[in-house]
Protein backbone atom coordinates (compact mmCIF):
# COMPACT_ATOMS: atom_id res chain seq x y z
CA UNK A 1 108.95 47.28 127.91
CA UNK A 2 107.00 48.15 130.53
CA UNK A 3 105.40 45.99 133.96
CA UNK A 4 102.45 47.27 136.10
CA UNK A 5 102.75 49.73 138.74
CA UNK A 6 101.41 47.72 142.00
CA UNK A 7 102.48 50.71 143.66
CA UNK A 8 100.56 53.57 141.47
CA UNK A 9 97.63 54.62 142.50
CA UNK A 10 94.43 53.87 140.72
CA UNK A 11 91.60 55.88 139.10
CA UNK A 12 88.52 54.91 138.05
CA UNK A 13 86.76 56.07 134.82
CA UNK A 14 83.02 55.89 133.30
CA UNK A 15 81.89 56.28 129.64
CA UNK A 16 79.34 55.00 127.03
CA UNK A 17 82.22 52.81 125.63
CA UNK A 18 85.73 51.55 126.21
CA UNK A 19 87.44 53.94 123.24
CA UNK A 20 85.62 56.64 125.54
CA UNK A 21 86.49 56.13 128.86
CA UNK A 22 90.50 55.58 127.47
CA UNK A 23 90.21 58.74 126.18
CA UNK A 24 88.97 60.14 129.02
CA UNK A 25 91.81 58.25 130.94
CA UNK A 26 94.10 59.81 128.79
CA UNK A 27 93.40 63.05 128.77
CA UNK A 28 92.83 63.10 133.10
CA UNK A 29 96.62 61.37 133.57
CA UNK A 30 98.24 63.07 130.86
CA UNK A 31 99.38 59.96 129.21
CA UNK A 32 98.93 57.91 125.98
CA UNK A 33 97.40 54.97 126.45
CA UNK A 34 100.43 52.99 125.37
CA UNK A 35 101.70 54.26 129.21
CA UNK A 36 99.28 53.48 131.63
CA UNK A 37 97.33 50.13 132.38
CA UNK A 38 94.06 49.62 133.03
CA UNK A 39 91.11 46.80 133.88
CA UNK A 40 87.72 46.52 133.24
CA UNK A 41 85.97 46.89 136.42
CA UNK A 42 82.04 46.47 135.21
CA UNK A 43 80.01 46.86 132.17
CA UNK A 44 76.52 47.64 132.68
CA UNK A 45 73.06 48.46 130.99
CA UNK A 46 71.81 51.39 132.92
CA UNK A 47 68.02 52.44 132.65
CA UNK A 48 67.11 56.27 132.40
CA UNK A 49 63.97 55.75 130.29
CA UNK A 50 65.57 54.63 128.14
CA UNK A 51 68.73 51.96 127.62
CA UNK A 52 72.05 52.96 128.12
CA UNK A 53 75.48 51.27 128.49
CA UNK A 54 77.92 52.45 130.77
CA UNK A 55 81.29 50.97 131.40
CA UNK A 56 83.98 51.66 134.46
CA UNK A 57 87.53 51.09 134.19
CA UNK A 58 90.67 51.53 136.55
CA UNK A 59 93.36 52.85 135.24
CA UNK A 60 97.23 52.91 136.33
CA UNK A 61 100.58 54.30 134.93
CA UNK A 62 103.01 52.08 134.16
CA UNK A 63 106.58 51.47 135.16
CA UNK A 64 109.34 51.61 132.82
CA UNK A 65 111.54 48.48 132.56
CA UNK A 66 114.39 47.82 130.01
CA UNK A 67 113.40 47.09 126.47
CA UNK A 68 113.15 42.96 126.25
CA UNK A 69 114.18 41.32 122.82
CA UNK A 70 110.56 39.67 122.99
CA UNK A 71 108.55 43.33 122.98
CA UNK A 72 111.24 45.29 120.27
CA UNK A 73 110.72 41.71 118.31
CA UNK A 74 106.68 42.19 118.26
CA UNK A 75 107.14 46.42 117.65
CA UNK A 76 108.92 45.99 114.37
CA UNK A 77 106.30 42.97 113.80
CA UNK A 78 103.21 45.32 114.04
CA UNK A 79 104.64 48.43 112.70
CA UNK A 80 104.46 46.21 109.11
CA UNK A 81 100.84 45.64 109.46
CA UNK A 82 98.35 48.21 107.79
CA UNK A 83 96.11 47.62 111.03
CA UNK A 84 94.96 49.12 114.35
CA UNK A 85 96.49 46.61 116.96
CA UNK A 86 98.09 47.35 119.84
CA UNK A 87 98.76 45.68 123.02
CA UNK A 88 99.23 45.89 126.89
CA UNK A 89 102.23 43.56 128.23
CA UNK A 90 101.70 42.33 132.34
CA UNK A 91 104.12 39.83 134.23
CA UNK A 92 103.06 37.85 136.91
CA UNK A 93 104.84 34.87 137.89
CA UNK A 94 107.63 34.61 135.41
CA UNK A 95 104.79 34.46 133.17
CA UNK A 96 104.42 37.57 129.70
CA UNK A 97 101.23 38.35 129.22
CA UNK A 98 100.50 40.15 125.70
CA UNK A 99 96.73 41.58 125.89
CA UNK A 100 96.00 42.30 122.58
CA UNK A 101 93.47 45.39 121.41
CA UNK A 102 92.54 47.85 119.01
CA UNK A 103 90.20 48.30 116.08
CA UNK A 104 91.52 45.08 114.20
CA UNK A 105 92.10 43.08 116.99
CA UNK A 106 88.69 40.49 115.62
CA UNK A 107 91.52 39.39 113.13
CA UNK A 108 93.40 37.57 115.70
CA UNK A 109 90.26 35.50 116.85
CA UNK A 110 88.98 34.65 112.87
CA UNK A 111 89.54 30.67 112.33
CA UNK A 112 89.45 30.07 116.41
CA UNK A 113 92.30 32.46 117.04
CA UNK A 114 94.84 30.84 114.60
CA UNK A 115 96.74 34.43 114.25
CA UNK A 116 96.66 35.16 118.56
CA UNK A 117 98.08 31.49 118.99
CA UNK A 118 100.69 32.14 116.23
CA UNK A 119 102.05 35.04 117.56
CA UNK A 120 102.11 33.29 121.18
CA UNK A 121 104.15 30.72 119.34
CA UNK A 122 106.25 32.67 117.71
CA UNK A 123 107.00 35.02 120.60
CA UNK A 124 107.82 31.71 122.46
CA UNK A 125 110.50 30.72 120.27
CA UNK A 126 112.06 34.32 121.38
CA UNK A 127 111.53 35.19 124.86
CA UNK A 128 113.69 34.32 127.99
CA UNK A 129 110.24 33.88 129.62
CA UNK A 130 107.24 31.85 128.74
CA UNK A 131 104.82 33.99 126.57
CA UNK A 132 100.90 33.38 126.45
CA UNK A 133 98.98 36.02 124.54
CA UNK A 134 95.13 37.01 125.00
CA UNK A 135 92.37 39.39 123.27
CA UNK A 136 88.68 39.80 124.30
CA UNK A 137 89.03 37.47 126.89
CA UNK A 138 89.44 34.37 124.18
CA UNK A 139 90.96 31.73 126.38
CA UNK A 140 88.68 31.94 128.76
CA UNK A 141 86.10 31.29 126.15
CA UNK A 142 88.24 28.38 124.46
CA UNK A 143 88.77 26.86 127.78
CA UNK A 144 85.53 26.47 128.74
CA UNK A 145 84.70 25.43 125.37
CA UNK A 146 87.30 23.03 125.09
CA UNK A 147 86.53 21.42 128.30
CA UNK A 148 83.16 20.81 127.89
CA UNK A 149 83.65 19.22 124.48
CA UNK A 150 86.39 17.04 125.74
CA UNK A 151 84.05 15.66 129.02
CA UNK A 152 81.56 15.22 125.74
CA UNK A 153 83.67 12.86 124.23
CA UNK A 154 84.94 11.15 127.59
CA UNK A 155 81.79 10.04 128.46
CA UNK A 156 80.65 8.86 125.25
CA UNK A 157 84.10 6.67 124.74
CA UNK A 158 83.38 5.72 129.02
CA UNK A 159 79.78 4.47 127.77
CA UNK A 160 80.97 2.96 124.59
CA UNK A 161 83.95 1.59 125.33
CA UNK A 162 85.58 2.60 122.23
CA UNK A 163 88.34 5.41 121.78
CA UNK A 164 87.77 8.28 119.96
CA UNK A 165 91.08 10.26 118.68
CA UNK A 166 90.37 14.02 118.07
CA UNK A 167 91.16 16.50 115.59
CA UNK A 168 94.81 17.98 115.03
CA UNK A 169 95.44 20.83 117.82
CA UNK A 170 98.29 22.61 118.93
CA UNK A 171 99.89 21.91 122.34
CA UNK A 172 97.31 24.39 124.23
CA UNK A 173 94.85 22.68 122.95
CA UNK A 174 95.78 19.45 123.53
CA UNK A 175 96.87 20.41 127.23
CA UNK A 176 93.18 21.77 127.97
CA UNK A 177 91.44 18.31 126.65
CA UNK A 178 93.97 16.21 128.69
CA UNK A 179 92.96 17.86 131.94
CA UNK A 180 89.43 18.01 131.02
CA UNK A 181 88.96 14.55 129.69
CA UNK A 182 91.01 13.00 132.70
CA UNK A 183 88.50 14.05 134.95
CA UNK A 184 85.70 11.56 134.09
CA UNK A 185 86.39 8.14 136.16
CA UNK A 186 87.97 5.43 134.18
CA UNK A 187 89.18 7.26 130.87
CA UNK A 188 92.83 8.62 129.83
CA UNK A 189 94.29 10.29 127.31
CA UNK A 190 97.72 10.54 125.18
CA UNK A 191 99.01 12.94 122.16
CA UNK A 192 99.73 10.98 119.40
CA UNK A 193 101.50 12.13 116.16
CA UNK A 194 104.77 14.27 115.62
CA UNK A 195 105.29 18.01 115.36
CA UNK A 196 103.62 20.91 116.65
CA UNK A 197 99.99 19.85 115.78
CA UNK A 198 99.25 16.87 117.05
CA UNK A 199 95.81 14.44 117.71
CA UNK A 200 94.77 13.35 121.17
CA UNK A 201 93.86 9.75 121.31
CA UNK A 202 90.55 9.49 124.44
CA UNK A 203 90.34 5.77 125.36
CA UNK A 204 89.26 3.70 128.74
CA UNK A 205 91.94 2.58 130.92
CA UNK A 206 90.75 -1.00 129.95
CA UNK A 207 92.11 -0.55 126.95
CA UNK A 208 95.48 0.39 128.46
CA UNK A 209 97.14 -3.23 128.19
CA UNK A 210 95.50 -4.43 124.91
């Protein structure tokens, strides 16, 4: 598989559109997109009379590392679908980061991103290294979401005084409404159920020795 480049130097590219400025990437480094990394460094609406978008990315080669069961495992995995995804792979931190594009990649987010999240699980069960996979910028998105619903509920059971025990979610999930929700004064939190979906129970600390 491959890991960025810190040491490669960078280029920056402008086009209407992301497909374009790869392309232009592309044909500049002489390399397939499947060997260089890049970043999104803005995305703008320009005004010339009349609208027009223009977006700027910075683009790197990659370096080569040794094939990893985890990356040969997903390969074979995509070369069976009849779809256009494709992926860049970063490690920071001990951490495998599968960035997910591509034509077809809004089929990983249908049903709150049931498909990414099962492919981060599965590629779990495989790698040496813990795996968290991404596509148009979802987790940011679901954390925030998350958060704010979880506070929500915090203060409602805080004002209340009566628990409130969520929805099954999977252990992301769960771990973004335990942070959240232990942030408002007074209220805790605990998973409760067995398996990999599990509910998490949002009750005041008063409750704690009942």
């Amino acid at each position: 598989m491959e890991k960025e480049e810190k040491n490669s130097p960078k280029h920056e590219f402008k086009g209407r559109n992301l497909e374009e400025v790869i392309d232009l990437a592309e044909h500049t480094l002489k390399l397939p997109r499947s060997q260089f990394n890049y970043e999104i460094v803005t995305e703008k609406t320009k005004l010339f009379g009349r609208k027009s978008k223009e977006i700027v990315i910075r683009a790197w080669p990659k370096k080569e590392l040794e094939e990893t069961p985890v990356a040969e495992f997903l390969d074979k995995l995509l070369s069976r679908f009849p779809l256009d995804i494709k992926y860049q792979v970063k490690i920071e931190n001990d951490m495998i980061y599968f960035i997910f594009e591509g034509k077809d990649k809004y089929l990983l987010l249908r049903k709150d991103g049931s498909l990414l999240l099962a492919f981060q699980h599965l590629l779990n069960k495989i790698s040496p290294q813990k795996v968290q996979t991404d596509c148009d910028f979802y987790r940011k998105r679901k954390e925030r979401e998350l958060s704010q619903y979880a506070q929500h509920i915090a203060r409602h059971v805080h004002e209340t005084g009566n628990n409130e025990i969520l929805d099954l979610m999977n252990p992301y999930e769960r771990r973004l409404i335990h942070i959240a929700a232990n942030q408002i004064p007074g209220i805790t939190t605990e998973s409760i159920g067995e398996g990999f979906l599990k509910r998490v129970n949002i009750y005041p600390l008063k409750n704690q020795n009942k």
